[in-house]
Protein backbone atom coordinates (compact mmCIF):
# COMPACT_ATOMS: atom_id res chain seq x y z
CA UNK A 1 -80.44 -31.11 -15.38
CA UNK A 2 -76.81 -31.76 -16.52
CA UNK A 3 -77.16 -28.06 -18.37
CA UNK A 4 -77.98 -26.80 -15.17
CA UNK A 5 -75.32 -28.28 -12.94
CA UNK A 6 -72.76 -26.75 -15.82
CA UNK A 7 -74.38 -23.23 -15.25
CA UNK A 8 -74.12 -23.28 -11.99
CA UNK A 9 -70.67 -24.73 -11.60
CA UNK A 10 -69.93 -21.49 -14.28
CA UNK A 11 -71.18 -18.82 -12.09
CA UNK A 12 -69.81 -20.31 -8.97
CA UNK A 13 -66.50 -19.89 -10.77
CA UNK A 14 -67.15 -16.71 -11.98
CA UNK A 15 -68.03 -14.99 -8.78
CA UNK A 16 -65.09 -16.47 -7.28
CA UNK A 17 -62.66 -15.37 -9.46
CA UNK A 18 -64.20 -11.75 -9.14
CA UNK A 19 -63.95 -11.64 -5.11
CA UNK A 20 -62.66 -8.78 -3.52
CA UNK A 21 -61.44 -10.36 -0.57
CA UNK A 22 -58.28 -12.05 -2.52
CA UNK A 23 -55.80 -13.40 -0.92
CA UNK A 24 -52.44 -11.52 -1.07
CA UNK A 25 -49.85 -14.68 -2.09
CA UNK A 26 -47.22 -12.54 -3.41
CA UNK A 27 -43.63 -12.44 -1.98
CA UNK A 28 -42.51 -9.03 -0.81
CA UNK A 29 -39.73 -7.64 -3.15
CA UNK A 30 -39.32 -4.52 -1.00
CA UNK A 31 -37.84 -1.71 -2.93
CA UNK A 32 -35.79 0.98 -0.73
CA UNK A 33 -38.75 3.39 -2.05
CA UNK A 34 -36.45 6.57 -1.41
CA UNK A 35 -34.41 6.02 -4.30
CA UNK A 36 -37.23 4.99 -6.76
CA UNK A 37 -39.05 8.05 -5.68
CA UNK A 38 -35.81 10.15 -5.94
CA UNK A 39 -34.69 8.50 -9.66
CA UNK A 40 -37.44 6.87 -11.80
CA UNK A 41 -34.77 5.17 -14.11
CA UNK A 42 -33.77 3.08 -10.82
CA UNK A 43 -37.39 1.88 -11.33
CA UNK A 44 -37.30 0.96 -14.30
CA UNK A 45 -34.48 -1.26 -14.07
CA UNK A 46 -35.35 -2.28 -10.71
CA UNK A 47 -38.48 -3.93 -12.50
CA UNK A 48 -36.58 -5.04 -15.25
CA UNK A 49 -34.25 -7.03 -12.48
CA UNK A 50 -37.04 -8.13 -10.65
CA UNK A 51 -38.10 -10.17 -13.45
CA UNK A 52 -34.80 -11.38 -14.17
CA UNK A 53 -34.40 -12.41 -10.58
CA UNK A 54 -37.57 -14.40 -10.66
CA UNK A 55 -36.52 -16.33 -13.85
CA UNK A 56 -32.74 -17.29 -12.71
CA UNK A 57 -31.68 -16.55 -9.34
CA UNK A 58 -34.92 -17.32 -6.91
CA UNK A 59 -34.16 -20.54 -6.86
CA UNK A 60 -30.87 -20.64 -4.62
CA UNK A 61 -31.65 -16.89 -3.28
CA UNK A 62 -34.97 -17.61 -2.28
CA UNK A 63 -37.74 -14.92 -3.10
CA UNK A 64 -36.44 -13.12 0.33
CA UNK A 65 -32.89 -13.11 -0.78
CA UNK A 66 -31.72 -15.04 2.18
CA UNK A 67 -30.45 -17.95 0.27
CA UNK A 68 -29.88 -21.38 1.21
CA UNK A 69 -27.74 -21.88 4.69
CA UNK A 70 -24.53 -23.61 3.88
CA UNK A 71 -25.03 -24.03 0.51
CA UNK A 72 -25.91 -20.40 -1.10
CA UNK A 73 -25.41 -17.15 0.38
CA UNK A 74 -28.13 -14.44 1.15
CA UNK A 75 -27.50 -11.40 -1.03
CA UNK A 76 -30.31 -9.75 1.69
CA UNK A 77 -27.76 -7.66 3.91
CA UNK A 78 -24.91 -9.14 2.58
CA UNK A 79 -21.55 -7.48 3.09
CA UNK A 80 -20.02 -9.21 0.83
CA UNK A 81 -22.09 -7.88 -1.88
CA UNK A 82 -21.94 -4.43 -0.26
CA UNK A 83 -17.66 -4.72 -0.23
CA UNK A 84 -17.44 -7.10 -3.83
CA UNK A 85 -19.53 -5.06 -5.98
CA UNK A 86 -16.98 -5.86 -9.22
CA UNK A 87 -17.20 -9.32 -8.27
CA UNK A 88 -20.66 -9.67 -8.02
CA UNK A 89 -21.12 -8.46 -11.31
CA UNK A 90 -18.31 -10.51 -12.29
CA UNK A 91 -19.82 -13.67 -10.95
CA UNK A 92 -23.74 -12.93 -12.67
CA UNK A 93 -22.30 -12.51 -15.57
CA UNK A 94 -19.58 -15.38 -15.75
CA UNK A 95 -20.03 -17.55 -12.89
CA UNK A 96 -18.33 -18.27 -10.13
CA UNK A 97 -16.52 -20.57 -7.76
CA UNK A 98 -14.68 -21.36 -4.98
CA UNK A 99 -14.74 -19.86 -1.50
CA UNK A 100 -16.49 -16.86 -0.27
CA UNK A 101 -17.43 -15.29 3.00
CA UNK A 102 -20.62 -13.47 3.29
CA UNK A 103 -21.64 -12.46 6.73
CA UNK A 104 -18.90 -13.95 8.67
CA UNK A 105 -20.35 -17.80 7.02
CA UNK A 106 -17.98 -19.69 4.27
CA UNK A 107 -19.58 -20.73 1.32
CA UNK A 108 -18.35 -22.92 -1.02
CA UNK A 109 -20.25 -23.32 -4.07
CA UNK A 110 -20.42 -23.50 -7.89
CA UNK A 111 -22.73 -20.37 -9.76
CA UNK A 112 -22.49 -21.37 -13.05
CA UNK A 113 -22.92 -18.64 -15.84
CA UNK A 114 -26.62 -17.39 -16.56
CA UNK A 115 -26.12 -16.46 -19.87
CA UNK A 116 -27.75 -12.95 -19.18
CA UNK A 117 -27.29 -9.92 -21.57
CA UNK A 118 -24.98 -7.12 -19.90
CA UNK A 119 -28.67 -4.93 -19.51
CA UNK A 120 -29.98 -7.89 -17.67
CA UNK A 121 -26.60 -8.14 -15.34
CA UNK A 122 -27.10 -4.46 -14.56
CA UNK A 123 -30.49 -4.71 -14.06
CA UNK A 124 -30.79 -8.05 -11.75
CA UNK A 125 -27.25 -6.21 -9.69
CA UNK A 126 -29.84 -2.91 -9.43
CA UNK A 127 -32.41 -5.22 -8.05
CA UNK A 128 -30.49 -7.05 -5.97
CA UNK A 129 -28.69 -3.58 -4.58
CA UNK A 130 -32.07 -1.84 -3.78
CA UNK A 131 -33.91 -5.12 -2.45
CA UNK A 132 -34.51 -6.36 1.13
CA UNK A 133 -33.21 -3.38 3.25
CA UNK A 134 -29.45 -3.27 0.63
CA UNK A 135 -28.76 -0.04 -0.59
CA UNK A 136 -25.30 -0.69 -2.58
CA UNK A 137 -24.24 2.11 -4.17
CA UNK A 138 -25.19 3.67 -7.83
CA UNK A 139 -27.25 2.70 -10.63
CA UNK A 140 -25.20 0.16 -12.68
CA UNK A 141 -25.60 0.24 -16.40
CA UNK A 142 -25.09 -2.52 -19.26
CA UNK A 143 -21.73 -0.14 -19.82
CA UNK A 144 -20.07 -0.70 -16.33
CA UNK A 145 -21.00 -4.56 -16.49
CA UNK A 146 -18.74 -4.04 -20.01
CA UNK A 147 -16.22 -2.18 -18.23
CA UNK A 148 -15.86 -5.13 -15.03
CA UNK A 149 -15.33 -7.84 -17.70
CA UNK A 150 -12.91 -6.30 -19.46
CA UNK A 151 -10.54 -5.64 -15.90
């Protein structure tokens, strides 16, 4: 009896796992598909960003890029991204602190450094650029996050 209880509590899991009627739980990390389809080595470090994104920034930036209000700023439509591009890159790499206005809102907090690679600054900046209706400019490699620390 016992046996068959297990067998059955197997199958049930098995043909639930296998459903095709799943449940789509995934944020959407919208990609300005023009460019990708335009320059496939955006996509690759798009991905590459995506990932890095997910492990150290999703937290304060939420998964929609909006951030937290009052206490982190979206990077979603954000002009000061759009306008601070050197900074940005400045600030994923090394931190940052102190005031900035983003969207007409003060912020006033503490990013401390990440510890990221220069690749994975260039390629979290070229996700963050092409996410969430931004489209900031050109592809930024490991070389130009070199070049912005050294200024």
């Amino acid at each position: 009896m016992i046996k068959c209880l297990r067998l059955l509590v197997l199958l049930l899991l098995i043909t639930s796992c296998n459903s095709n009627n799943k449940k789509n739980n995934h944020a959407d990390y919208s990609i300005n598909k023009q460019n990708t389809a335009l320059d496939p080595q955006l996509k690759d470090t798009y991905e590459r960003g995506k990932l890095v994104y997910e492990d150290m920034c999703i937290t304060c930036h939420m998964s929609n890029g909006k951030g937290a209000p009052k206490a982190f700023p979206p990077l979603a439509q954000s002009d000061y991204l759009k306008e601070n591009q050197e900074a940005s890159i400045r600030g994923v790499k090394k931190g940052m602190s102190g005031e900035i206005v983003v969207n007409g809102v003060t912020y006033n907090s503490v990013m401390t450094p990440l510890g990221l690679s220069n690749e994975e600054v260039a390629d979290v900046m070229n996700y963050i650029n092409n996410s969430w209706g931004n489209n900031y400019g050109e592809i930024i490699t490991a070389e130009d996050v070199i070049k912005v620390i050294k200024n």
